[in-house]
PDB file of N, CA and C in Angstrom:
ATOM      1  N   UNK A   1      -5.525 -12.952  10.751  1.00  0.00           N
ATOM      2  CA  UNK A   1      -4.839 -11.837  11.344  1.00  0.00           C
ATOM      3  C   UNK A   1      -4.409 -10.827  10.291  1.00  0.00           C
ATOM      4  N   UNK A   2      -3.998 -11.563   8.820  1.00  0.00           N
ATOM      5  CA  UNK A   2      -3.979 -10.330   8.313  1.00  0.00           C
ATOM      6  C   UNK A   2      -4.904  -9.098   7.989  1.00  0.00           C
ATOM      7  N   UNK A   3      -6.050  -9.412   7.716  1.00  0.00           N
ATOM      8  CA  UNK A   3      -7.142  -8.304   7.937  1.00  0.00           C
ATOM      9  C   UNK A   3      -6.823  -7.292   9.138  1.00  0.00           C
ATOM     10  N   UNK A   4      -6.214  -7.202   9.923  1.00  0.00           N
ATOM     11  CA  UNK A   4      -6.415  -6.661  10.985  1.00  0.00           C
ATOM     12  C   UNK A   4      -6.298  -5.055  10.744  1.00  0.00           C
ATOM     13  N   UNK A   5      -5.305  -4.792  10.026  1.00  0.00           N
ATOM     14  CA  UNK A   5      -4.713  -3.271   9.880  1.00  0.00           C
ATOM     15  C   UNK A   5      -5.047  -3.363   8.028  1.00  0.00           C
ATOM     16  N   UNK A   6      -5.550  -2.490   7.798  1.00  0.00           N
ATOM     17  CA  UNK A   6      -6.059  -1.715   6.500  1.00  0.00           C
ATOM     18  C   UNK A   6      -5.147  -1.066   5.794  1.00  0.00           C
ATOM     19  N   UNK A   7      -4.944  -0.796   4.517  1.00  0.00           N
ATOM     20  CA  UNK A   7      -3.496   0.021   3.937  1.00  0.00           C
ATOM     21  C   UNK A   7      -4.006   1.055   4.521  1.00  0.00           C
ATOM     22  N   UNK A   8      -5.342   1.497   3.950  1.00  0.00           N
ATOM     23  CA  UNK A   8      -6.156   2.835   3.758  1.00  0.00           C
ATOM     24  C   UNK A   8      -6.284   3.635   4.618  1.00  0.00           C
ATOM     25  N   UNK A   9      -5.841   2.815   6.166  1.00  0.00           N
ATOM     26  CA  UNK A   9      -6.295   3.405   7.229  1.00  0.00           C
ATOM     27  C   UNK A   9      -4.414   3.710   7.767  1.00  0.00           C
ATOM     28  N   UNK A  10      -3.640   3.685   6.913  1.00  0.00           N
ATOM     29  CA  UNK A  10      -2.195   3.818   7.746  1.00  0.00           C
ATOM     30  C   UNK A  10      -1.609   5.213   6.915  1.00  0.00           C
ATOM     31  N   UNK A  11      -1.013   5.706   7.472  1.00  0.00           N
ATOM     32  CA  UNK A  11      -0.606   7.115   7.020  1.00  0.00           C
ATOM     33  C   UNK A  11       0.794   7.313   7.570  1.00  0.00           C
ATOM     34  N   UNK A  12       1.473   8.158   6.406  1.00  0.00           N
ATOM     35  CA  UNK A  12       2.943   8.461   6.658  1.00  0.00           C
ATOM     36  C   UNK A  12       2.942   9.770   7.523  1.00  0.00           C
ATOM     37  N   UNK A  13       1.800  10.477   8.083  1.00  0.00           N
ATOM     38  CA  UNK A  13       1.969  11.646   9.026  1.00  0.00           C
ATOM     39  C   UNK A  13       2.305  10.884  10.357  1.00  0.00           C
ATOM     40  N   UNK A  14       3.027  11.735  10.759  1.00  0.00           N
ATOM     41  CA  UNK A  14       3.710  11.347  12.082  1.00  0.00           C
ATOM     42  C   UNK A  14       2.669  11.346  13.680  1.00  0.00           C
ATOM     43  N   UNK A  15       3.077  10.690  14.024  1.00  0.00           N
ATOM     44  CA  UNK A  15       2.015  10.183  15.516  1.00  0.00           C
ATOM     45  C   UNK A  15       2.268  11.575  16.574  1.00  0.00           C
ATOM     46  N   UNK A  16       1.531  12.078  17.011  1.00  0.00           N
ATOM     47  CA  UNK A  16       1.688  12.960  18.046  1.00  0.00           C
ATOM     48  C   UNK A  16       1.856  13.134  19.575  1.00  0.00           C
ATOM     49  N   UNK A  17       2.693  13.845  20.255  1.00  0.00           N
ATOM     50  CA  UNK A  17       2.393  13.270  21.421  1.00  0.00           C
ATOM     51  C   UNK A  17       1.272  13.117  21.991  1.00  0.00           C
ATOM     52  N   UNK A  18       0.583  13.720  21.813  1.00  0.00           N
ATOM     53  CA  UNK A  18      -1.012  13.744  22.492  1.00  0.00           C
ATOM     54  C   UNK A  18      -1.368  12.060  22.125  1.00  0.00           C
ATOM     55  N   UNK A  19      -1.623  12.322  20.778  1.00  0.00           N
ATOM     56  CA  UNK A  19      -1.843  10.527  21.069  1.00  0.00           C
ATOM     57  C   UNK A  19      -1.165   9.308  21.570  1.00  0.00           C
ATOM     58  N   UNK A  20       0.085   9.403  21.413  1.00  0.00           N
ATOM     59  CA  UNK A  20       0.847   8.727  22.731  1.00  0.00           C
ATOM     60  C   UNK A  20       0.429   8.453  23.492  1.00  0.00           C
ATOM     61  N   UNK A  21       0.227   9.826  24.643  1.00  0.00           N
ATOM     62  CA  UNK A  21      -0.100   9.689  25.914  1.00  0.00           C
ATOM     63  C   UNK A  21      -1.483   9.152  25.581  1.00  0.00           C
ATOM     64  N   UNK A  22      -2.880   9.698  24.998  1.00  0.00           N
ATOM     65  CA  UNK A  22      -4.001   8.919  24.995  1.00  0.00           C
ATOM     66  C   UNK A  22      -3.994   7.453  24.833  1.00  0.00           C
ATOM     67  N   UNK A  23      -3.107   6.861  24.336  1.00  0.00           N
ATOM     68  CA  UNK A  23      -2.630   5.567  24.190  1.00  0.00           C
ATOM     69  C   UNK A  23      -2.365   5.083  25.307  1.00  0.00           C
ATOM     70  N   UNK A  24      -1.527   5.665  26.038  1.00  0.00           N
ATOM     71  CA  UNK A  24      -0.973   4.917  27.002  1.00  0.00           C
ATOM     72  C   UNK A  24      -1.985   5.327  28.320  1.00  0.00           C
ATOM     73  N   UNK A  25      -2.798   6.398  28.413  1.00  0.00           N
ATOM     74  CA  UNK A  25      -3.994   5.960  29.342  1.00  0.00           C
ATOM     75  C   UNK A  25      -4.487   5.111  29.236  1.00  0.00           C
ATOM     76  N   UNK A  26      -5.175   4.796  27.873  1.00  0.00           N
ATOM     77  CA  UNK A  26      -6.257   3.880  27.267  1.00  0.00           C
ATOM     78  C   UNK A  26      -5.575   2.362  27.940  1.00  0.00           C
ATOM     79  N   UNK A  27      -4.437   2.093  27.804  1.00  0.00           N
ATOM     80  CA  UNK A  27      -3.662   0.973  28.188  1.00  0.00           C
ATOM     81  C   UNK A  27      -3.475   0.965  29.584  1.00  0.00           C
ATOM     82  N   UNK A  28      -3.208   1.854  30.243  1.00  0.00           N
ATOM     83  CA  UNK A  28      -3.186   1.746  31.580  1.00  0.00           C
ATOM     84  C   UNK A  28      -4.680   1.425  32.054  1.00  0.00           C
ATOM     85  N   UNK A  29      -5.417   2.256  31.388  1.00  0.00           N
ATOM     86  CA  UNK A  29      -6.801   2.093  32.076  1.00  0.00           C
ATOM     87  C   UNK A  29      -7.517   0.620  31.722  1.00  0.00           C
ATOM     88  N   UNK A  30      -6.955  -0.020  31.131  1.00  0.00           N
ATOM     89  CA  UNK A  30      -7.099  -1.457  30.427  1.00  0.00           C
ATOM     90  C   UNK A  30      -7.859  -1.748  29.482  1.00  0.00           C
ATOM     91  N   UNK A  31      -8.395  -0.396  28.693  1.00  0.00           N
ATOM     92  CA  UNK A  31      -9.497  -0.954  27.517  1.00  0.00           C
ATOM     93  C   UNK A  31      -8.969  -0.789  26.531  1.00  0.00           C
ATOM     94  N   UNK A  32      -7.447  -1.022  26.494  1.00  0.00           N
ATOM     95  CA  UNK A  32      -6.856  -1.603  25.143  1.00  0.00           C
ATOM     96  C   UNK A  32      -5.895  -2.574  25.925  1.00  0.00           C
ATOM     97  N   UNK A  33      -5.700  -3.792  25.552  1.00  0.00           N
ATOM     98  CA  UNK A  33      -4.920  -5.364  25.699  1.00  0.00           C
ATOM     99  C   UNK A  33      -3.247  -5.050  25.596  1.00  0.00           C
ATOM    100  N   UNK A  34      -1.946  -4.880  26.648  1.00  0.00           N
ATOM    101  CA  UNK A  34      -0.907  -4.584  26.475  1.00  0.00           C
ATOM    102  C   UNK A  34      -0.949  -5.636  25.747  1.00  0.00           C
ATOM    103  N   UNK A  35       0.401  -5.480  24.525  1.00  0.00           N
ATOM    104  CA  UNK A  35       0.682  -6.690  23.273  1.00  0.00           C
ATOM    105  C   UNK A  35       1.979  -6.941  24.142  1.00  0.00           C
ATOM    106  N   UNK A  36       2.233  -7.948  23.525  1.00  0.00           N
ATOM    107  CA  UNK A  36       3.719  -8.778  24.113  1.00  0.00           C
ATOM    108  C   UNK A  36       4.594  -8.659  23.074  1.00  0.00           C
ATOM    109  N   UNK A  37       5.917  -8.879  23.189  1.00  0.00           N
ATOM    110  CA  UNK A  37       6.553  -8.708  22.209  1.00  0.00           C
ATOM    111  C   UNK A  37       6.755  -9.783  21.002  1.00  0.00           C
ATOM    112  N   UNK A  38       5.898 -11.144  21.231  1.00  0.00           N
ATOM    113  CA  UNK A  38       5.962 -11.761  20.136  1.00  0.00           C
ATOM    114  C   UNK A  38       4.560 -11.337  19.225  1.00  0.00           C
ATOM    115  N   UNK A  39       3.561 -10.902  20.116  1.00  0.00           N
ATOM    116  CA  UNK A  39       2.509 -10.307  19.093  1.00  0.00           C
ATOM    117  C   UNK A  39       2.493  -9.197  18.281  1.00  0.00           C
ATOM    118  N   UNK A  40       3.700  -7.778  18.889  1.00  0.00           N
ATOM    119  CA  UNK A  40       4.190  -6.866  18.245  1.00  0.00           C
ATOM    120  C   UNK A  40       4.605  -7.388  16.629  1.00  0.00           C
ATOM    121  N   UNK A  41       5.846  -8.121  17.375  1.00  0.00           N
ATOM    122  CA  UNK A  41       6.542  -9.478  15.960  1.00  0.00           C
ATOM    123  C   UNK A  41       5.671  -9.413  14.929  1.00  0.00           C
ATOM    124  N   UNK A  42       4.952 -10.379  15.360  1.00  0.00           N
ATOM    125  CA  UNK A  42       3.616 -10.823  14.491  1.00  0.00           C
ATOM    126  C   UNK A  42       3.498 -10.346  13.503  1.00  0.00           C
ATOM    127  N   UNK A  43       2.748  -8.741  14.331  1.00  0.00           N
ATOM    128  CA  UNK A  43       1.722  -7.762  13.535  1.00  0.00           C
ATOM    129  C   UNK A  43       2.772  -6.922  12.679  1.00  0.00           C
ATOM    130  N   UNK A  44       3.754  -7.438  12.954  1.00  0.00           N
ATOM    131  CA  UNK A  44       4.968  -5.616  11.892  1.00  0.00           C
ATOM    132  C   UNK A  44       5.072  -6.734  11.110  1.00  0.00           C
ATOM    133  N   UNK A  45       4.962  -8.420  10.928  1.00  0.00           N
ATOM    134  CA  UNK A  45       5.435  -9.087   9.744  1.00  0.00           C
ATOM    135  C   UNK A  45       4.487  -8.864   8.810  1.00  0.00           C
ATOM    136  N   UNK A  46       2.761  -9.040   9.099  1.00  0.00           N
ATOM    137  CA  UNK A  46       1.980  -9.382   8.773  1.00  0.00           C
ATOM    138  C   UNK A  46       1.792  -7.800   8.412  1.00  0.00           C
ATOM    139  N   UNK A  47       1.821  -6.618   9.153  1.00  0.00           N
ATOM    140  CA  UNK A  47       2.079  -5.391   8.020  1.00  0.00           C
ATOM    141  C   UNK A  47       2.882  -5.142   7.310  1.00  0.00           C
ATOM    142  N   UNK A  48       4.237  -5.484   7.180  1.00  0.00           N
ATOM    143  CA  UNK A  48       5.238  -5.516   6.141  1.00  0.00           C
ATOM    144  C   UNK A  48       4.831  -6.276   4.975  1.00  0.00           C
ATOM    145  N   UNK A  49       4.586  -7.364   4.977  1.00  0.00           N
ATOM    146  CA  UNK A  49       3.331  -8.670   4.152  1.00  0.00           C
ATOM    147  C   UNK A  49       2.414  -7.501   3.273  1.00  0.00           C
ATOM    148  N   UNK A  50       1.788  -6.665   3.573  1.00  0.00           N
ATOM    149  CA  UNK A  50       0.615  -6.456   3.155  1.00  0.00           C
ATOM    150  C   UNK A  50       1.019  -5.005   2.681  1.00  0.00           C
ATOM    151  N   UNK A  51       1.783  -3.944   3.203  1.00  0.00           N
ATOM    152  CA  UNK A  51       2.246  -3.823   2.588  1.00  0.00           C
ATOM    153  C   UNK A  51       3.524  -3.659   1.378  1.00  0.00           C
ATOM    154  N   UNK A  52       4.101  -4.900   1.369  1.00  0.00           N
ATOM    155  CA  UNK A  52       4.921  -5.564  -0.073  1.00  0.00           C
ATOM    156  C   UNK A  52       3.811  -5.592  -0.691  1.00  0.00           C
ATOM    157  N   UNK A  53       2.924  -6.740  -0.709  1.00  0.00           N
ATOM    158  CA  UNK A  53       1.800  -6.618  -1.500  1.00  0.00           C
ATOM    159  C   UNK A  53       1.368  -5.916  -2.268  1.00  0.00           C
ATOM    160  N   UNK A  54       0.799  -4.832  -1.478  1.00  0.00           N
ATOM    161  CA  UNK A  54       0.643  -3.325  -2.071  1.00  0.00           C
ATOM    162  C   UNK A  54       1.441  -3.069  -2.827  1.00  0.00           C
ATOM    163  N   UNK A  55       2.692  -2.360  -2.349  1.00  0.00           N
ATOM    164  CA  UNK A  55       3.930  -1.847  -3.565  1.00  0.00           C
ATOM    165  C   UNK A  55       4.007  -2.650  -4.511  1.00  0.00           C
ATOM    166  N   UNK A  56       4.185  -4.148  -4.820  1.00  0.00           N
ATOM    167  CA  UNK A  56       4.417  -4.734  -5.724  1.00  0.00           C
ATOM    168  C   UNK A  56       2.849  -4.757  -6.548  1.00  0.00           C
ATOM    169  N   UNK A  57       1.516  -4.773  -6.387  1.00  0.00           N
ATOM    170  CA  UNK A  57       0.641  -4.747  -7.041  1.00  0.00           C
ATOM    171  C   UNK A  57       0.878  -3.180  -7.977  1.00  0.00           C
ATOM    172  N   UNK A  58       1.058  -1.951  -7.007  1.00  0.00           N
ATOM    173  CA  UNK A  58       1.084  -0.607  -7.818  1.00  0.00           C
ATOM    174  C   UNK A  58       2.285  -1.171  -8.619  1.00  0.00           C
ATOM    175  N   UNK A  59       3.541  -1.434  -8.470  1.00  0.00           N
ATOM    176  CA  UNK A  59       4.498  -1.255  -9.218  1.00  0.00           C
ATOM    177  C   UNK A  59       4.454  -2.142 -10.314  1.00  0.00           C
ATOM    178  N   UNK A  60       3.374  -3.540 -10.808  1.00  0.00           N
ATOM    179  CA  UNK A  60       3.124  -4.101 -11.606  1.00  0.00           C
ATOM    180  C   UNK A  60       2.094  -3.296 -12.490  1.00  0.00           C
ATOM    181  N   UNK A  61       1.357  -2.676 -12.006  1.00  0.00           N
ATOM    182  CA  UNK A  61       0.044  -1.440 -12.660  1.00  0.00           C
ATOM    183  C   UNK A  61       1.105  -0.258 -13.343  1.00  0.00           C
ATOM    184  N   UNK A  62       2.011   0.346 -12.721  1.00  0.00           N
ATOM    185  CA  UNK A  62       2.816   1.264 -13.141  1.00  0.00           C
ATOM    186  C   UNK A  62       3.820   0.907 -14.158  1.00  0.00           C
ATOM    187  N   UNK A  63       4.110  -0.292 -14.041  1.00  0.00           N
ATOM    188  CA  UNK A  63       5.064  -0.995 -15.695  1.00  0.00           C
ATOM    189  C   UNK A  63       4.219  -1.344 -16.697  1.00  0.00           C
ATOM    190  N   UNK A  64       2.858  -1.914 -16.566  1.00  0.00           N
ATOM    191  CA  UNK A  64       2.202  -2.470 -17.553  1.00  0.00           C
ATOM    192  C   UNK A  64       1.180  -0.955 -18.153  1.00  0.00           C
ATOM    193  N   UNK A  65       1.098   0.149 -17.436  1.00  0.00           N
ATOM    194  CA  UNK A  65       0.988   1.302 -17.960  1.00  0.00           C
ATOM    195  C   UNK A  65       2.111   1.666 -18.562  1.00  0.00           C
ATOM    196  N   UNK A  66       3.752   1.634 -18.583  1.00  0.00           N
ATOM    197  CA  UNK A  66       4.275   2.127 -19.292  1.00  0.00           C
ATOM    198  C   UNK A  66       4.592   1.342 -19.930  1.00  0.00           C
ATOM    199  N   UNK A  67       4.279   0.116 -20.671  1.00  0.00           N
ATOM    200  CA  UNK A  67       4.707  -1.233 -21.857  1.00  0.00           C
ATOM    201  C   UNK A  67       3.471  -0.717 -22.675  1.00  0.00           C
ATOM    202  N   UNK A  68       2.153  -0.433 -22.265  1.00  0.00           N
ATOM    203  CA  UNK A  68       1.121   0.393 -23.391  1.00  0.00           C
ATOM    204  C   UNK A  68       1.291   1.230 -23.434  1.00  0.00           C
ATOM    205  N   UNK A  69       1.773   2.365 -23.104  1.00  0.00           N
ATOM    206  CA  UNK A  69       2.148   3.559 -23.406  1.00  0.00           C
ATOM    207  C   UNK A  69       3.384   3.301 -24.839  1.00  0.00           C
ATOM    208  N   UNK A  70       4.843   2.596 -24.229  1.00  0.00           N
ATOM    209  CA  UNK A  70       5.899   1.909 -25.019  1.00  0.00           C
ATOM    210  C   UNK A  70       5.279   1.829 -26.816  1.00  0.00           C
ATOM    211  N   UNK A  71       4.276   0.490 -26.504  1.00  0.00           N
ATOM    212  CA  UNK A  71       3.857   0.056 -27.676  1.00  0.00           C
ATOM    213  C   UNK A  71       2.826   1.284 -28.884  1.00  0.00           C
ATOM    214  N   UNK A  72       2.152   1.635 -27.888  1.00  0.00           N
ATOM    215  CA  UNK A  72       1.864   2.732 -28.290  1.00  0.00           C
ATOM    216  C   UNK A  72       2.236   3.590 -29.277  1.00  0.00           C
ATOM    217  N   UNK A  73       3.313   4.126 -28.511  1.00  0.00           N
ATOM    218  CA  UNK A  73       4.793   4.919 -28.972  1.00  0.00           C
ATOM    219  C   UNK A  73       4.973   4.372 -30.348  1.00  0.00           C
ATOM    220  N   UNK A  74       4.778   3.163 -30.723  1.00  0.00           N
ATOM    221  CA  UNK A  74       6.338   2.223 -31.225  1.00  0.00           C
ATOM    222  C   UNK A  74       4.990   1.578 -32.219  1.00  0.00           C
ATOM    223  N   UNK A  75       3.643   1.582 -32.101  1.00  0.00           N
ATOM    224  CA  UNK A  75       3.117   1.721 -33.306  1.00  0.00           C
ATOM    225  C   UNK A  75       3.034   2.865 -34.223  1.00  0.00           C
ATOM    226  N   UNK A  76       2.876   4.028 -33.628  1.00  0.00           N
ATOM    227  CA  UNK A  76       3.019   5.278 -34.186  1.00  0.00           C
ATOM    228  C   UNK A  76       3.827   5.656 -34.963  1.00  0.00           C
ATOM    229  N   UNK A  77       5.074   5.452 -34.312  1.00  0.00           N
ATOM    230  CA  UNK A  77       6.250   5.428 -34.730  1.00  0.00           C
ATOM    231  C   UNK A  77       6.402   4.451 -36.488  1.00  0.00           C
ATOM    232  N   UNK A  78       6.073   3.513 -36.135  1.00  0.00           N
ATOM    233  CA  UNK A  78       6.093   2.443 -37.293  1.00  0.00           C
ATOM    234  C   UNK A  78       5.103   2.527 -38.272  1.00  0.00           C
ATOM    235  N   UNK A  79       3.746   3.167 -38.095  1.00  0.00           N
ATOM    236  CA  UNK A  79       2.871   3.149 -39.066  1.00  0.00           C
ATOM    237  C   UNK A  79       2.118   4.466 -38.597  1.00  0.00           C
ATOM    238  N   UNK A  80       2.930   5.682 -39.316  1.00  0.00           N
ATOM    239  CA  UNK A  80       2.411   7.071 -38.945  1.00  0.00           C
ATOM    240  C   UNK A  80       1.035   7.541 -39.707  1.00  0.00           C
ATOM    241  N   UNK A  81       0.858   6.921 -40.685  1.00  0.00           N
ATOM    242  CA  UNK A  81       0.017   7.108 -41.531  1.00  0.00           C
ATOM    243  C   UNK A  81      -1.901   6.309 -41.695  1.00  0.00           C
ATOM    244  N   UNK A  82      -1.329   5.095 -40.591  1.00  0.00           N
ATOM    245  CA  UNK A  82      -2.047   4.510 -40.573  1.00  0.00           C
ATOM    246  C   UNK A  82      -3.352   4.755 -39.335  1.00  0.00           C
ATOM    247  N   UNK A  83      -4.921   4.354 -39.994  1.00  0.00           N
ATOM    248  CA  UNK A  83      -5.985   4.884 -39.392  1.00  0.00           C
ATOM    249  C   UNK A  83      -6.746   3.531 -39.231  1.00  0.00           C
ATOM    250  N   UNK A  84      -6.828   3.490 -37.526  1.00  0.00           N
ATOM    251  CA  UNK A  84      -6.995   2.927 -37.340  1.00  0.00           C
ATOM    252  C   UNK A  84      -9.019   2.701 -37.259  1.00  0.00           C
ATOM    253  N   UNK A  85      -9.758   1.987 -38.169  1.00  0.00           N
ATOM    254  CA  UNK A  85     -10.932   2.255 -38.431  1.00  0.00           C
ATOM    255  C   UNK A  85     -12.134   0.739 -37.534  1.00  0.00           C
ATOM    256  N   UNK A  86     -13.246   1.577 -37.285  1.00  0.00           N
ATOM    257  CA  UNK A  86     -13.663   0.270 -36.356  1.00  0.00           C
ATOM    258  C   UNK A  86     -15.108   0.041 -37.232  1.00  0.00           C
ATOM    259  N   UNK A  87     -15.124   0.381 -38.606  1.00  0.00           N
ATOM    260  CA  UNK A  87     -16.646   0.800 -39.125  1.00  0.00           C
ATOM    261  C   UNK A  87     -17.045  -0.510 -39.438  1.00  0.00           C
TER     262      UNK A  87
END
């Protein structure tokens, strides 16, 4: 079940009414499955799940870019003179 919903495919733009209502034809007309409220449950854990995931993968990429950047810094700093040669 977690596969179900994609990061890639979720977006912070806001839902419109138009699609609302197309929603709720589509559901009335029955070719989308009303969810119950423990499957709602479910699916907001299992997207919250995925994305934590997410945030915590970028926010481990975004510290370990700034600890090489840091060191970086902090060789430079310590050996200004020095060339670094690969011959």
């Amino acid at each position: 079940m977690a596969g179900d919903v994609s990061l890639t495919k979720l977006s912070d733009a806001e839902i419109s009414v138009e699609e609302c209502n197309v929603f709720r034809e589509k559901v009335k007309a029955g070719l989308l499955k009303k969810l119950t409220i423990v499957e709602l449950e479910q699916k907001a854990e299992i997207l919250h799940e995925d994305i934590t995931k997410h945030n915590i993968a970028q926010e481990l990429q975004l510290l370990q870019n700034r600890i090489d950047r840091a060191n970086e810094k902090g060789w430079r700093d310590q050996y200004p003179f020095f060339c670094f040669s690969f011959w």
